[in-house]
Each structure stands twice: as C-alpha cells, then as structure tokens.
Protein backbone atom coordinates (compact mmCIF):
# COMPACT_ATOMS: atom_id res chain seq x y z
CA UNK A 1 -0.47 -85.81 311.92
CA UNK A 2 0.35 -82.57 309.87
CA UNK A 3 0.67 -83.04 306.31
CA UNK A 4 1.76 -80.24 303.98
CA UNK A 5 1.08 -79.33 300.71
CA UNK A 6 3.07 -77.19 298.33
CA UNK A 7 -0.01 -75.54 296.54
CA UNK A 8 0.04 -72.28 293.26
CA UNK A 9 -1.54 -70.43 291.40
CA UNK A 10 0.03 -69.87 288.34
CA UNK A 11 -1.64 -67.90 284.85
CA UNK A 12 -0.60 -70.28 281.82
CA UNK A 13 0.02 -68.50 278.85
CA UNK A 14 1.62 -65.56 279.76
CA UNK A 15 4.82 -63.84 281.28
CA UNK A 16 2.75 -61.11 282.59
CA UNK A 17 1.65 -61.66 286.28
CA UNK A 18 -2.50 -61.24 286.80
CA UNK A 19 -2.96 -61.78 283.16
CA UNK A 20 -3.73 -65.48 281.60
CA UNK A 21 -5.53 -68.07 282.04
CA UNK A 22 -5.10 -68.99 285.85
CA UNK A 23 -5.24 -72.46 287.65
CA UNK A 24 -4.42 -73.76 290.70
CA UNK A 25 -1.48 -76.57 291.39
CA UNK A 26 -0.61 -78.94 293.86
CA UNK A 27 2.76 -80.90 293.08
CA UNK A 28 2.39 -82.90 296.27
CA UNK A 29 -1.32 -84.44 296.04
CA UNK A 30 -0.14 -88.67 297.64
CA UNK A 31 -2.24 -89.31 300.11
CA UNK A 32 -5.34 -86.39 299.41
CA UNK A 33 -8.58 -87.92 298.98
CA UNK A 34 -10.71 -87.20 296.24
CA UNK A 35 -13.22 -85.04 298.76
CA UNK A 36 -10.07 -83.22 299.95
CA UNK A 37 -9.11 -82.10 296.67
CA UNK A 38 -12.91 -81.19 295.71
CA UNK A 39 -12.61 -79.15 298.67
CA UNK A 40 -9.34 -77.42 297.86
CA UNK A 41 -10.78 -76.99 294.45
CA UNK A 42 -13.89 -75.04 295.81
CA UNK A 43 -11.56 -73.21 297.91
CA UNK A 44 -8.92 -71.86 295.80
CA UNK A 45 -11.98 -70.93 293.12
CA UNK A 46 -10.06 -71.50 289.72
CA UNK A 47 -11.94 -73.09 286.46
CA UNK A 48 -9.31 -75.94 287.34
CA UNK A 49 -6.96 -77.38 289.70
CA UNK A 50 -3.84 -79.61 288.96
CA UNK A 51 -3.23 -82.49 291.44
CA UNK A 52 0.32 -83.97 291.00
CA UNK A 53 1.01 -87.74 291.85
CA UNK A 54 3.70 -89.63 291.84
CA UNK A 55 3.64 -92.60 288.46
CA UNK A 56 2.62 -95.91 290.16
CA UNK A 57 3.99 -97.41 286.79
CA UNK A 58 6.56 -97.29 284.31
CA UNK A 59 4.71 -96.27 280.96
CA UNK A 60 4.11 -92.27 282.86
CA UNK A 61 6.39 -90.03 285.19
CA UNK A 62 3.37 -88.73 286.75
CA UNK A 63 -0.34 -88.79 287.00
CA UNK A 64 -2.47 -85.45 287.19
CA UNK A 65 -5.74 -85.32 288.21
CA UNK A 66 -8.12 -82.33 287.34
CA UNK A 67 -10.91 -80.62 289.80
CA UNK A 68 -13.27 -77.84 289.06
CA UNK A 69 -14.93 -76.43 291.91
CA UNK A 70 -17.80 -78.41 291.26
CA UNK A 71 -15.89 -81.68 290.49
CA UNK A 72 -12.80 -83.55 288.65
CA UNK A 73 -12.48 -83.53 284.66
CA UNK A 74 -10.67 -85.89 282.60
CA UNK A 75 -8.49 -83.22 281.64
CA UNK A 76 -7.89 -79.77 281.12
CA UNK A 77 -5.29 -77.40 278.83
CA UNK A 78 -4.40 -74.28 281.11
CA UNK A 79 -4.24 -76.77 284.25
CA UNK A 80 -1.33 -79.19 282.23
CA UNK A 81 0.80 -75.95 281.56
CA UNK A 82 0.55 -74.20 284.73
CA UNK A 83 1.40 -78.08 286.74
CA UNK A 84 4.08 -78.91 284.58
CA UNK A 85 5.27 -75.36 284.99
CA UNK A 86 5.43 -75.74 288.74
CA UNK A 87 7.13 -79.13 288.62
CA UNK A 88 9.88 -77.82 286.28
CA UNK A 89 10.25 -74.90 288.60
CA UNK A 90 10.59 -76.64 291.62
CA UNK A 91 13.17 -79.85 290.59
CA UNK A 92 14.88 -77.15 288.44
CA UNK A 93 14.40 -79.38 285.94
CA UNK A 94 16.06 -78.98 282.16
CA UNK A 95 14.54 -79.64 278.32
CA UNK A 96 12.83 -83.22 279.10
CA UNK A 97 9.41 -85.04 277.72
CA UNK A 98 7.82 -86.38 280.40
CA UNK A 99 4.36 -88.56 279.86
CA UNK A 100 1.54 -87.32 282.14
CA UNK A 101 -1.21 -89.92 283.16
CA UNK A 102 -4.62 -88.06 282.73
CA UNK A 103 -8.75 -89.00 282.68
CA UNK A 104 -8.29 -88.80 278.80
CA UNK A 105 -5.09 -90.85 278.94
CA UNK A 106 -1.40 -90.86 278.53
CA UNK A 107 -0.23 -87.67 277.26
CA UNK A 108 3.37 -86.44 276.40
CA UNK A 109 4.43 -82.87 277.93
CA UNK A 110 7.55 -81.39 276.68
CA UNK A 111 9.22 -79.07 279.26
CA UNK A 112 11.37 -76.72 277.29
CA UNK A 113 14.30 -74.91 279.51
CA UNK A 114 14.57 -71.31 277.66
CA UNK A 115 17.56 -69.19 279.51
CA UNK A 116 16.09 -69.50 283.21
CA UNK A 117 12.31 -70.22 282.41
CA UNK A 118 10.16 -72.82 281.33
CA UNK A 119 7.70 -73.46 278.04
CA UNK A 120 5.56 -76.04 278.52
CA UNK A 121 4.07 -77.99 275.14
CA UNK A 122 1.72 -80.57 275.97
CA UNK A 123 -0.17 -83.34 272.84
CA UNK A 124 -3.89 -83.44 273.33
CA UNK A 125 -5.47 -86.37 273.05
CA UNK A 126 -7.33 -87.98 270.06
CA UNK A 127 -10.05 -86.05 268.54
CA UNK A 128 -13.43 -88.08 269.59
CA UNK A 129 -17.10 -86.13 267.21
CA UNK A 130 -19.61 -87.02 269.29
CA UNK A 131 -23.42 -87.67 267.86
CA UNK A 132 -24.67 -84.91 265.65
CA UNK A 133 -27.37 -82.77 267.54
CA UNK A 134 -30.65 -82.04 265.85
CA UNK A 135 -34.41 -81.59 267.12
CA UNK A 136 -35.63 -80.48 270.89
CA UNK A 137 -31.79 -80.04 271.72
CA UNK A 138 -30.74 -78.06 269.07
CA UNK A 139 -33.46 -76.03 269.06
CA UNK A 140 -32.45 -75.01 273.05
CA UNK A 141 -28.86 -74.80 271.87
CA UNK A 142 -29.60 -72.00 268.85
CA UNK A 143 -32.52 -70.66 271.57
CA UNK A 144 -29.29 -70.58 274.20
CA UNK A 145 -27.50 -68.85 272.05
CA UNK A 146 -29.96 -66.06 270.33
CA UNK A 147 -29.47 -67.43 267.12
CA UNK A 148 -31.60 -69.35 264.44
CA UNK A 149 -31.13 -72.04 262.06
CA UNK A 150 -30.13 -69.73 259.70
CA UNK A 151 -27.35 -68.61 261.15
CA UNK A 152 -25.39 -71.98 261.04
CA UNK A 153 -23.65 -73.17 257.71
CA UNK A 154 -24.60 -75.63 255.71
CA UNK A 155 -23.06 -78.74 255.77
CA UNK A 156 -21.38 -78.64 259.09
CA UNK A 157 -23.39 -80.89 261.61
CA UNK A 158 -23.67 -79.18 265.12
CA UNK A 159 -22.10 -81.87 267.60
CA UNK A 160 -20.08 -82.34 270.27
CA UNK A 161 -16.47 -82.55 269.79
CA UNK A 162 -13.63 -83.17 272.60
C-alpha cells in the first residue's frame, strides 16, 4: 500500500526565500515509524525536522516530534515555526492558539493571521540550569573554545542551561 506524505521545507524567520533558518516539515507523520522519520531526517539534511500528529487527547491539538539527522530532540525553535507555519497554510487556518505536544512538554503556539500570511509565536518551556561545570570538563570546554579561565566573568558559573 502507497502512503503519501505532504513533506516542506520552509526558512523560519524570514519573508525572504533561501534566507533563514531552514527545517524540514511533515504535517501528515500517523502511521511513520520512528526509523522512517530518522531516515527522512537524514535525507532531507536540515538541523531539524517537524513531524506532525494528530492529538490522541484533549489537553493538545497536536503532537510534534523533532529529528535531526542523527536522531529525535525533545524540541526545537526554528522546527515549531516553520510546522505550525505549514499547518496554518494548508487548513487556511485564522488567529488561533493551539497547544503543541512536544519531548519538553505541552507548549502553546499562537498562529497569528496578518493580511494573507502567517506569524507564528510559540512559549518555550521552563528554564531548567543544569550542574555547574568545573575541573577536567571545563578545562576541555575553555580548551574547545581557545579561551582561558580568564576570559570568563566572575561570578557567572559555566553550566548547562535548556
């Protein structure tokens, strides 16, 4: 059987074709497996790619799932705009929130109609500081990076923050 996807690329934060930020979309992901959409992932060779689902429950319109070509992510900025984008292009949809499901949770995403495109405004998540890094891996982090301890400033701990 012959199943079709509707699949874009489309460069989020811009009006200005081949400029951006540029991820790939698929508003029709029910029934891909997860190896199916690694593999479209690798293929279409954006940081990310959006896979749209349909909600299974009431508290989200839709769940998106998030692929690098290497493999999925809880969640990613360029990839929310440019799948909401496609979603308000195709249902022709007007000003609406809608609440995405995501790895990092349930997010609202505001779909703004302006004349006869789209603005997409998505909430991230909570803020989540991660342990402060000191010894052998901050010492490959400032080696990384060409720079020494004297380059940071004081008082700001070097950690991880999502």
């Amino acid at each position: 059987m012959t199943r079709e996807y509707r699949c874009y690329q489309i460069d989020s934060f811009t009006k200005e074709k081949f400029s951006g930020n540029p991820a790939g979309v698929i508003t029709n992901a029910d029934r891909l497996t997860e190896m199916e959409m690694q593999k479209i992932a690798r293929e279409l060779n954006n940081s990310e790619t959006a896979f749209i689902f349909p909600s299974l429950e009431d508290v989200y319109d839709v769940e998106v799932r998030f692929f690098t070509p290497t493999k999925e992510v809880p969640i990613c900025g360029h990839a929310t705009i440019a799948a909401h984008y496609a979603r308000a292009v195709e249902n022709s949809m007007g000003t609406v929130r809608i609440y995405q499901k995501t790895g990092a949770g349930i997010l609202p995403v505001d779909i703004i109609k302006e004349k006869d495109d789209y603005r997409i405004v998505m909430t991230q998540g909570q803020i989540e500081f991660g342990d402060t890094l000191t010894g052998e891996i901050l010492d490959k982090i400032l080696s990384a990076l060409n720079i020494s301890y004297g380059d940071l400033l004081e008082n700001y701990p070097v950690q991880i923050v999502s």
